[in-house]
N, C-alpha and C. Protein backbone atom coordinates (compact mmCIF):
# COMPACT_ATOMS: atom_id res chain seq x y z
N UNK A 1 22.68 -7.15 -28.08
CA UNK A 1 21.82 -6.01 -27.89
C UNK A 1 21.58 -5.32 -29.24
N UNK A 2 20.54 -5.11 -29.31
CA UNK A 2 20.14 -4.06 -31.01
C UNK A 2 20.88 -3.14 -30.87
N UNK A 3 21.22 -2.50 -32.14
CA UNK A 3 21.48 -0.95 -32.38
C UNK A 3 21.10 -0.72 -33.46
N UNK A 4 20.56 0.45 -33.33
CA UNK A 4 20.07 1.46 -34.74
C UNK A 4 20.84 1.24 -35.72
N UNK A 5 20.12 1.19 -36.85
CA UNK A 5 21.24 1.40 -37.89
C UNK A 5 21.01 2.66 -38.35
N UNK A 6 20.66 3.18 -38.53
CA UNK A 6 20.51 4.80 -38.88
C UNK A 6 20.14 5.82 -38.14
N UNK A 7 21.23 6.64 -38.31
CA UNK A 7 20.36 7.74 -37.25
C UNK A 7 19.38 8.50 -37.59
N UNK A 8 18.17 8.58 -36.56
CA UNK A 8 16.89 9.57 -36.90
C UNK A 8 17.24 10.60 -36.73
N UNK A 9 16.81 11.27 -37.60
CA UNK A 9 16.58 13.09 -37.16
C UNK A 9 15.41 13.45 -35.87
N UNK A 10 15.50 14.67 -35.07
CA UNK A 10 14.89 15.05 -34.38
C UNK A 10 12.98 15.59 -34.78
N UNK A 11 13.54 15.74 -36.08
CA UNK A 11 12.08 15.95 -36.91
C UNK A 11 11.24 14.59 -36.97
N UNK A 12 11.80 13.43 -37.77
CA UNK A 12 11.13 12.86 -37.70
C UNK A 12 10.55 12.05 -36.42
N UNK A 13 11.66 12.17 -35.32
CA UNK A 13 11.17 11.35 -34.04
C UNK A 13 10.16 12.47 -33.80
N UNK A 14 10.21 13.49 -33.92
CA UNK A 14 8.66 14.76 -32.59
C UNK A 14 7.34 13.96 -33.71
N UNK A 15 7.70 13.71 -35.17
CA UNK A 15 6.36 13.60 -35.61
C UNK A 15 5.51 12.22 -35.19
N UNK A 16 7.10 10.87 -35.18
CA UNK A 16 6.58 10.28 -34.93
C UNK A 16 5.45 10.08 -33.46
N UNK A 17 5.99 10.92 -32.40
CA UNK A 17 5.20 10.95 -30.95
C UNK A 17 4.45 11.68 -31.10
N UNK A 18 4.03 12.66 -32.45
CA UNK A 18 3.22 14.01 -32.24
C UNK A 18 1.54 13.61 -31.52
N UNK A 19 1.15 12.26 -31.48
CA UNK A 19 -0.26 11.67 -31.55
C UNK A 19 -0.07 11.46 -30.19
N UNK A 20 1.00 11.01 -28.82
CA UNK A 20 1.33 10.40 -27.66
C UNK A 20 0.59 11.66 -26.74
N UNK A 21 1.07 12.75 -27.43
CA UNK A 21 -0.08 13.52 -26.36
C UNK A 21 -0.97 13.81 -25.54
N UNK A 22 -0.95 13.78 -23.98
CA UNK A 22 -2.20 13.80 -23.64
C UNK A 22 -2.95 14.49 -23.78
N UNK A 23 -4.30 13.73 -23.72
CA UNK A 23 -5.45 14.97 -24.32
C UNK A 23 -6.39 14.84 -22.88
N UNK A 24 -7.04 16.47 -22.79
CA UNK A 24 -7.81 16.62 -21.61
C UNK A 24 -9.78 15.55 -21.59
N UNK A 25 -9.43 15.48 -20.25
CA UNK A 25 -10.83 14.31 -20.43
C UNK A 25 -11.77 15.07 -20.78
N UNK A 26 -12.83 14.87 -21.36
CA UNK A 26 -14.01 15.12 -22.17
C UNK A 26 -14.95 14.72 -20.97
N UNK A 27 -15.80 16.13 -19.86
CA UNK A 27 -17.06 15.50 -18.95
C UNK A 27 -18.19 16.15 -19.27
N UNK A 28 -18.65 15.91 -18.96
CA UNK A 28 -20.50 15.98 -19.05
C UNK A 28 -20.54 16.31 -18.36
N UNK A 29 -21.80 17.28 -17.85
CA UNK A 29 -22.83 17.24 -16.47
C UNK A 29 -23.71 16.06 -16.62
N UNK A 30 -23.96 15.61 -15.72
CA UNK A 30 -24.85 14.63 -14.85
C UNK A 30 -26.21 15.66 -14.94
N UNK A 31 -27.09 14.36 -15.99
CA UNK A 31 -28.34 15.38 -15.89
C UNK A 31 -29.18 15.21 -14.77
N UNK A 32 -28.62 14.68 -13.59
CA UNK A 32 -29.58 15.03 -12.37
C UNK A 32 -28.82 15.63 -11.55
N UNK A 33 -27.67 15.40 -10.95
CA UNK A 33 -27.28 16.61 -10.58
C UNK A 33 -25.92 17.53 -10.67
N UNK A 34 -26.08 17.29 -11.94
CA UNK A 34 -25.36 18.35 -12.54
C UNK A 34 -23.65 18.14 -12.02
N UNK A 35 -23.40 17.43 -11.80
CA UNK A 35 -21.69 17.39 -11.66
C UNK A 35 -20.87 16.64 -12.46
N UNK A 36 -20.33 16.87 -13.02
CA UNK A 36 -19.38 16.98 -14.28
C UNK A 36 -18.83 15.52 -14.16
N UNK A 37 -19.03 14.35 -15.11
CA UNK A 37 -18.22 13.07 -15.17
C UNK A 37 -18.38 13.13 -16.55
N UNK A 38 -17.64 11.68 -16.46
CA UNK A 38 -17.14 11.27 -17.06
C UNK A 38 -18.63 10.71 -18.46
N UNK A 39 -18.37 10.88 -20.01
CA UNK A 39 -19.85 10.12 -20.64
C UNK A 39 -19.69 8.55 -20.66
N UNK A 40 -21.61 8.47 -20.52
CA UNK A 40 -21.58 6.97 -20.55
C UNK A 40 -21.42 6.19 -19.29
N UNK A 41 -21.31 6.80 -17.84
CA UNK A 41 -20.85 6.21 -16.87
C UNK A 41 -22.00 6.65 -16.02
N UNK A 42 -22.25 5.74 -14.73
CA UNK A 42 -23.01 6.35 -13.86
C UNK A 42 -22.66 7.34 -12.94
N UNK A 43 -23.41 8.35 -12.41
CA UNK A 43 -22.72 9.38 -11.21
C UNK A 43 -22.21 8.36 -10.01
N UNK A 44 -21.39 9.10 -9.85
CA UNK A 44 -20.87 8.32 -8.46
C UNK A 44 -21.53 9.45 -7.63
N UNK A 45 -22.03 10.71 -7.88
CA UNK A 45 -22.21 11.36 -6.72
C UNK A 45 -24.18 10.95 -6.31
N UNK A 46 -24.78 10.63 -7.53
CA UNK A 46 -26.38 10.80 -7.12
C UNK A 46 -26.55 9.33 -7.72
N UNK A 47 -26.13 7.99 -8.56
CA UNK A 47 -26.22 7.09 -9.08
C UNK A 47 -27.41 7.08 -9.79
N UNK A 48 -27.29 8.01 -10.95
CA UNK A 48 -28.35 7.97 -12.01
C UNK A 48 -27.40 7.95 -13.40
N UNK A 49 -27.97 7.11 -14.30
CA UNK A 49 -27.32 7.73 -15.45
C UNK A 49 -28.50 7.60 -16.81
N UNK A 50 -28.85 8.33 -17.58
CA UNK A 50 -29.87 8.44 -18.36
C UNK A 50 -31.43 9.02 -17.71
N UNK A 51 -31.01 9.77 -16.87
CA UNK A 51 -32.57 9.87 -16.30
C UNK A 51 -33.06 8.86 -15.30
N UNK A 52 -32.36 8.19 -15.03
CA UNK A 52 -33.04 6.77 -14.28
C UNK A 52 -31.97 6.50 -13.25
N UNK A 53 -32.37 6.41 -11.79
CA UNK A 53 -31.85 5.40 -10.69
C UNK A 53 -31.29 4.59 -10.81
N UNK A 54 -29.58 4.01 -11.37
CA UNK A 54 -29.08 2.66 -10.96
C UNK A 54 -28.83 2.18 -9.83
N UNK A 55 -27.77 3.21 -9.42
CA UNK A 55 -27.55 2.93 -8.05
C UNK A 55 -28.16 3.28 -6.38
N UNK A 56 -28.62 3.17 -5.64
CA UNK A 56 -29.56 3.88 -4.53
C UNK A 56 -27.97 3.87 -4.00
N UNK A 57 -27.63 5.28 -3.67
CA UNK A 57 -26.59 5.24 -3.27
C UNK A 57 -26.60 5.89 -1.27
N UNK A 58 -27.72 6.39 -1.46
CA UNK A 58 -28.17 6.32 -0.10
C UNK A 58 -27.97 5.00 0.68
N UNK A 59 -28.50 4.31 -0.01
CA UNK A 59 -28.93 2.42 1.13
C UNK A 59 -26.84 2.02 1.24
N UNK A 60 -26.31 2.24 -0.20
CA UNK A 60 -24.96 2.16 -0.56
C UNK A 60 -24.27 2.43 1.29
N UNK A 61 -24.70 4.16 1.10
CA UNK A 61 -23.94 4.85 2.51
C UNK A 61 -24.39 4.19 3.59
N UNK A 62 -26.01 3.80 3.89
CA UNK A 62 -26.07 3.15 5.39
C UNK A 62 -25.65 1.95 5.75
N UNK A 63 -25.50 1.19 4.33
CA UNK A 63 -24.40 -0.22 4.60
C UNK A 63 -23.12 0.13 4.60
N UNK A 64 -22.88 1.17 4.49
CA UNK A 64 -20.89 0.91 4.52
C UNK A 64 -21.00 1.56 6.17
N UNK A 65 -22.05 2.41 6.59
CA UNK A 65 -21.88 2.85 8.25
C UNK A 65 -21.54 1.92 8.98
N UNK A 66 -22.96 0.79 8.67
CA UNK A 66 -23.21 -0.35 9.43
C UNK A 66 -21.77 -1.23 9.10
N UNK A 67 -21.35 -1.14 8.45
CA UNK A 67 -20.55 -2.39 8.72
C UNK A 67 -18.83 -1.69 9.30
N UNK A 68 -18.79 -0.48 9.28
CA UNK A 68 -18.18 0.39 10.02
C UNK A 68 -18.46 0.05 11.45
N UNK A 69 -18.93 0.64 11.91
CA UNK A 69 -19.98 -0.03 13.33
C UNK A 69 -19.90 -1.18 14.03
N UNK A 70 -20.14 -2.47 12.78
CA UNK A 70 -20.16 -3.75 13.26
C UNK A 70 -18.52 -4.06 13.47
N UNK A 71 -17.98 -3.47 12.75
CA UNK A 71 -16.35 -3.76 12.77
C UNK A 71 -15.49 -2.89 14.01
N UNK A 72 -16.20 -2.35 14.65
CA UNK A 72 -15.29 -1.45 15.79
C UNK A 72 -15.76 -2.55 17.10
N UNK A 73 -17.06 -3.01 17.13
CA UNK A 73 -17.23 -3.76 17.89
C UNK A 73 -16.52 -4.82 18.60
């Protein structure tokens, strides 16, 4: 099994982790409707990202009903 050969000081171990920090996420508003994500990603709430429609997230919701539906059957 390893062992240290020297002991660290408490100074230099905090500096070495000083960078491990978490840092708070960085969001945007969604320039269509305005709810705060993540940059660079599409809304999950309206599926636009840049001004433009990726996702139709409407048609998204009436296929996950339907197959809700078809599966209780």
């Amino acid at each position: 099994m390893a062992v240290p050969r020297h002991h660290m000081a408490k100074g230099k171990q905090l500096r070495r982790r000083s960078h491990l920090a978490l840092k708070p996420k960085q969001l945007t508003a969604c320039s269509h409707c305005k709810k705060m994500i993540l940059p660079h990603l599409v809304c999950k709430n309206c599926g636009h990202y840049k001004g433009k429609e990726i996702i139709n997230v409407l048609a998204k919701e009436l296929k996950k009903k339907e197959k809700q539906k078809h599966r209780q059957k």
